[in-house]
Protein backbone atom coordinates (compact mmCIF):
# COMPACT_ATOMS: atom_id res chain seq x y z
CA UNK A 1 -3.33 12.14 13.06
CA UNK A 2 -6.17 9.53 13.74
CA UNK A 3 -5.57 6.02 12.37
CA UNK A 4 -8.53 3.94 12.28
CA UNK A 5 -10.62 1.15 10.39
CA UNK A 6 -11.98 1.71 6.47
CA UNK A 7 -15.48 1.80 6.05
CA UNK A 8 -16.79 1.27 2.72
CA UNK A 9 -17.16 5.16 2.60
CA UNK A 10 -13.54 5.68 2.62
CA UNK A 11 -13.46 4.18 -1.03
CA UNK A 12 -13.47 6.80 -3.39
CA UNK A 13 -10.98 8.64 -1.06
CA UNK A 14 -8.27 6.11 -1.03
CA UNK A 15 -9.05 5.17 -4.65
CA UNK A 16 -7.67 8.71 -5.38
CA UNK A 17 -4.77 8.33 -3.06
CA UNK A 18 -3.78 5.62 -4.80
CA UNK A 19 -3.91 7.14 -8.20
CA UNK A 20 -2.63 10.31 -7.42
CA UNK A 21 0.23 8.56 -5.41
CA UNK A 22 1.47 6.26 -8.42
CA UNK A 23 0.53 8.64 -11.03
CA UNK A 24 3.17 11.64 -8.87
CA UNK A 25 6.16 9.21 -8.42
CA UNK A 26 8.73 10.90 -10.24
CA UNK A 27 11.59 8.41 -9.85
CA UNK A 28 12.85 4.96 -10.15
CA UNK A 29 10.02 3.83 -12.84
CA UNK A 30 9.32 5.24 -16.13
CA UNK A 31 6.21 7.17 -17.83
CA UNK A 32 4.84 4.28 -19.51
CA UNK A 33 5.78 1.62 -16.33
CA UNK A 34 3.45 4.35 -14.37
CA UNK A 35 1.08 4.36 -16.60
CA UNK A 36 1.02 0.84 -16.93
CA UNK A 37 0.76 0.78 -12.65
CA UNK A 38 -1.50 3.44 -11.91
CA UNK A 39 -3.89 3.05 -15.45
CA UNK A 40 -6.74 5.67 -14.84
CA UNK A 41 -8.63 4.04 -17.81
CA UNK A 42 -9.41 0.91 -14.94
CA UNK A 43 -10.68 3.30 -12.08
CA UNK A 44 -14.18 2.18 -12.40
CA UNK A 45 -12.78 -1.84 -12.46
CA UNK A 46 -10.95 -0.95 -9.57
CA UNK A 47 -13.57 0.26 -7.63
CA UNK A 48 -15.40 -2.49 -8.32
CA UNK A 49 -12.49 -5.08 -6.93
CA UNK A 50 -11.29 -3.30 -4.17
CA UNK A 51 -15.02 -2.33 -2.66
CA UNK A 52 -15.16 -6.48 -2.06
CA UNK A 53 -11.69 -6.97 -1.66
CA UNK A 54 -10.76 -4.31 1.16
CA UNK A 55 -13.85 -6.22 3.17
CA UNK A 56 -11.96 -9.32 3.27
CA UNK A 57 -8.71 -7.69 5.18
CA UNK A 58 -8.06 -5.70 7.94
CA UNK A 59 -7.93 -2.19 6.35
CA UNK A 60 -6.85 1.20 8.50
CA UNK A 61 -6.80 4.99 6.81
CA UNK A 62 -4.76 7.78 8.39
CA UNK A 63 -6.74 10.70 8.73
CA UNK A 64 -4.82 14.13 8.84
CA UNK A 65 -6.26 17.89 8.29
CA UNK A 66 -9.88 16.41 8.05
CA UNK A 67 -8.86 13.99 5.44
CA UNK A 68 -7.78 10.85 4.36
CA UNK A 69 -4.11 10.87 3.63
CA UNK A 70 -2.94 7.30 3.58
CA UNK A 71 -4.47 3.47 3.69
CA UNK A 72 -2.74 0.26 3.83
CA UNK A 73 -4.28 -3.36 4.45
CA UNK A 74 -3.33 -6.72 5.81
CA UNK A 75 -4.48 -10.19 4.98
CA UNK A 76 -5.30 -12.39 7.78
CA UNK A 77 -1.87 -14.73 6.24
CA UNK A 78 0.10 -11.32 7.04
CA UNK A 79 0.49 -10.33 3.44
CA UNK A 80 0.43 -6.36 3.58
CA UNK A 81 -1.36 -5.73 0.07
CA UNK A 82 -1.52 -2.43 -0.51
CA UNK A 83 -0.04 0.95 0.97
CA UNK A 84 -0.53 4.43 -0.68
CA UNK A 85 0.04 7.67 1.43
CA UNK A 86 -0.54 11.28 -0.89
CA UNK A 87 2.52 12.72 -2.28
CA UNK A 88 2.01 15.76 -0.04
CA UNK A 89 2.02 14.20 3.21
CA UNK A 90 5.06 11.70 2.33
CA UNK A 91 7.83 11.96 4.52
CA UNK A 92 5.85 12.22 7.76
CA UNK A 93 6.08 8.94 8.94
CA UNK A 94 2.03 8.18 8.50
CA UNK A 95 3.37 4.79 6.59
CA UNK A 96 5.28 3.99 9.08
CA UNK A 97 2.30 4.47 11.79
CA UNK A 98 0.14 2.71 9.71
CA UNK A 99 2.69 0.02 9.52
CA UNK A 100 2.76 -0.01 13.21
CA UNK A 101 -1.34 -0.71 13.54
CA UNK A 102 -0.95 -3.39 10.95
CA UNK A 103 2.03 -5.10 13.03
CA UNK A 104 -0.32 -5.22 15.87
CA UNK A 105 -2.99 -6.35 14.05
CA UNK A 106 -0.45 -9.45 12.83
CA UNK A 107 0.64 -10.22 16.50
CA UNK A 108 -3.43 -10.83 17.49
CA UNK A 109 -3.19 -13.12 14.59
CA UNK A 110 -0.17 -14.93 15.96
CA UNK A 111 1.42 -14.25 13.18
CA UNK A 112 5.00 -15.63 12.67
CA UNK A 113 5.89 -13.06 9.69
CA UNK A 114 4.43 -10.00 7.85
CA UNK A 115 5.49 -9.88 3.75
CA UNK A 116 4.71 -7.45 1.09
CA UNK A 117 6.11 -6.79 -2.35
CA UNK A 118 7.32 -3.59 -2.10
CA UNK A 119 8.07 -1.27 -4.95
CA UNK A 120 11.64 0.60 -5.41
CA UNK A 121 9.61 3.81 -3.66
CA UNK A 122 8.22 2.06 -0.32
CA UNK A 123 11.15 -0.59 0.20
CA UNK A 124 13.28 2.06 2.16
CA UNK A 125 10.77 2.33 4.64
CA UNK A 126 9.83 -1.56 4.98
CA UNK A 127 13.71 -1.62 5.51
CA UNK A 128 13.67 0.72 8.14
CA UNK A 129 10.71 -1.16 10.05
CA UNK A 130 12.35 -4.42 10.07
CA UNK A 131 11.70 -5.94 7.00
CA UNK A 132 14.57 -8.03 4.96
CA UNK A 133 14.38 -8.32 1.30
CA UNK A 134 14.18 -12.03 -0.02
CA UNK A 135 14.50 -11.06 -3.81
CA UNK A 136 13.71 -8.41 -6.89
CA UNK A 137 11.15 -9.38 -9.03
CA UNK A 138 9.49 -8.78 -12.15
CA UNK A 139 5.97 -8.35 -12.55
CA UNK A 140 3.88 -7.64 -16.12
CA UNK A 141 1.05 -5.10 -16.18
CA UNK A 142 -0.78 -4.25 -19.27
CA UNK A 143 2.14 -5.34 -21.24
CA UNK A 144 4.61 -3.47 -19.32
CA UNK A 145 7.25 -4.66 -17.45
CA UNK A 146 7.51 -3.47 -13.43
CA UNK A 147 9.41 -4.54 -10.62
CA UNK A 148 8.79 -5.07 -6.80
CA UNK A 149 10.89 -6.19 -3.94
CA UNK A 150 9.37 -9.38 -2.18
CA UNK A 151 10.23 -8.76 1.21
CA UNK A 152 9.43 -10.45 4.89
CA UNK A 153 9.91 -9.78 8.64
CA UNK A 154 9.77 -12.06 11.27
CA UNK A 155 7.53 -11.22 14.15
């Protein structure tokens, strides 16, 4: 596997990754809070936002069998924003690599702590890197009520 930094051709790749990721979770949130998350009627306004947004923070894609398989980012404050790995290579620790870069990436920074709001799905593995939870919260999307773990580690 070959972790390195997005370039603005990576888009439409992790733009699926992240669709197909949300719209194949098949526990812990319901049809319509998936729907509500992963809402393939905003691809185009996603595009959009994320083709300026994923400019402004450090970025990597994991790269295995000639393809892009996973993506996460980091803000320069240590916030990890997003991280999306396809349903078919879960479970193989690329999230957790990827984790790894982005810890790395904080410590340059002099970071004192790395947060992210995790949903039910990805806070098992923030656990196992270190991470603590500081509370459950609620979060509305088109309507639709979602949750997410706020969670920190100390570096």
């Amino acid at each position: 596997m070959i972790i390195r930094q997005y370039s603005d051709n990576d888009l439409k790749s992790i733009i699926d990754i992240f669709f197909t990721a949300i719209l194949s979770i098949d526990t812990s949130y319901s049809v319509e809070q998936l729907k509500a998350w992963g809402n393939i009627d905003k691809r185009d306004e996603l595009m959009l936002i994320w083709q300026y947004e994923l400019q402004k923070t450090y970025t990597l894609v994991a790269i295995k069998d000639d393809k892009i398989v996973g993506f996460s980012n980091i803000k320069n404050d240590g916030y990890i924003d997003l991280m999306y790995v396809l349903p078919e290579y879960q479970h193989q620790k690329i999230a957790t690599k990827i984790l790894k870069e982005l810890e790395i990436h904080a410590y340059e920074l002099e970071l004192k702590e790395m947060t992210v709001h995790a949903s039910a799905i990805a806070k098992s593995m923030f656990q196992n890197q270190g991470f603590k939870i500081l509370l459950k919260q609620s979060v509305i999307r088109d309507h639709v009520e979602l949750y997410n773990y706020k969670m920190y580690k100390k570096l």
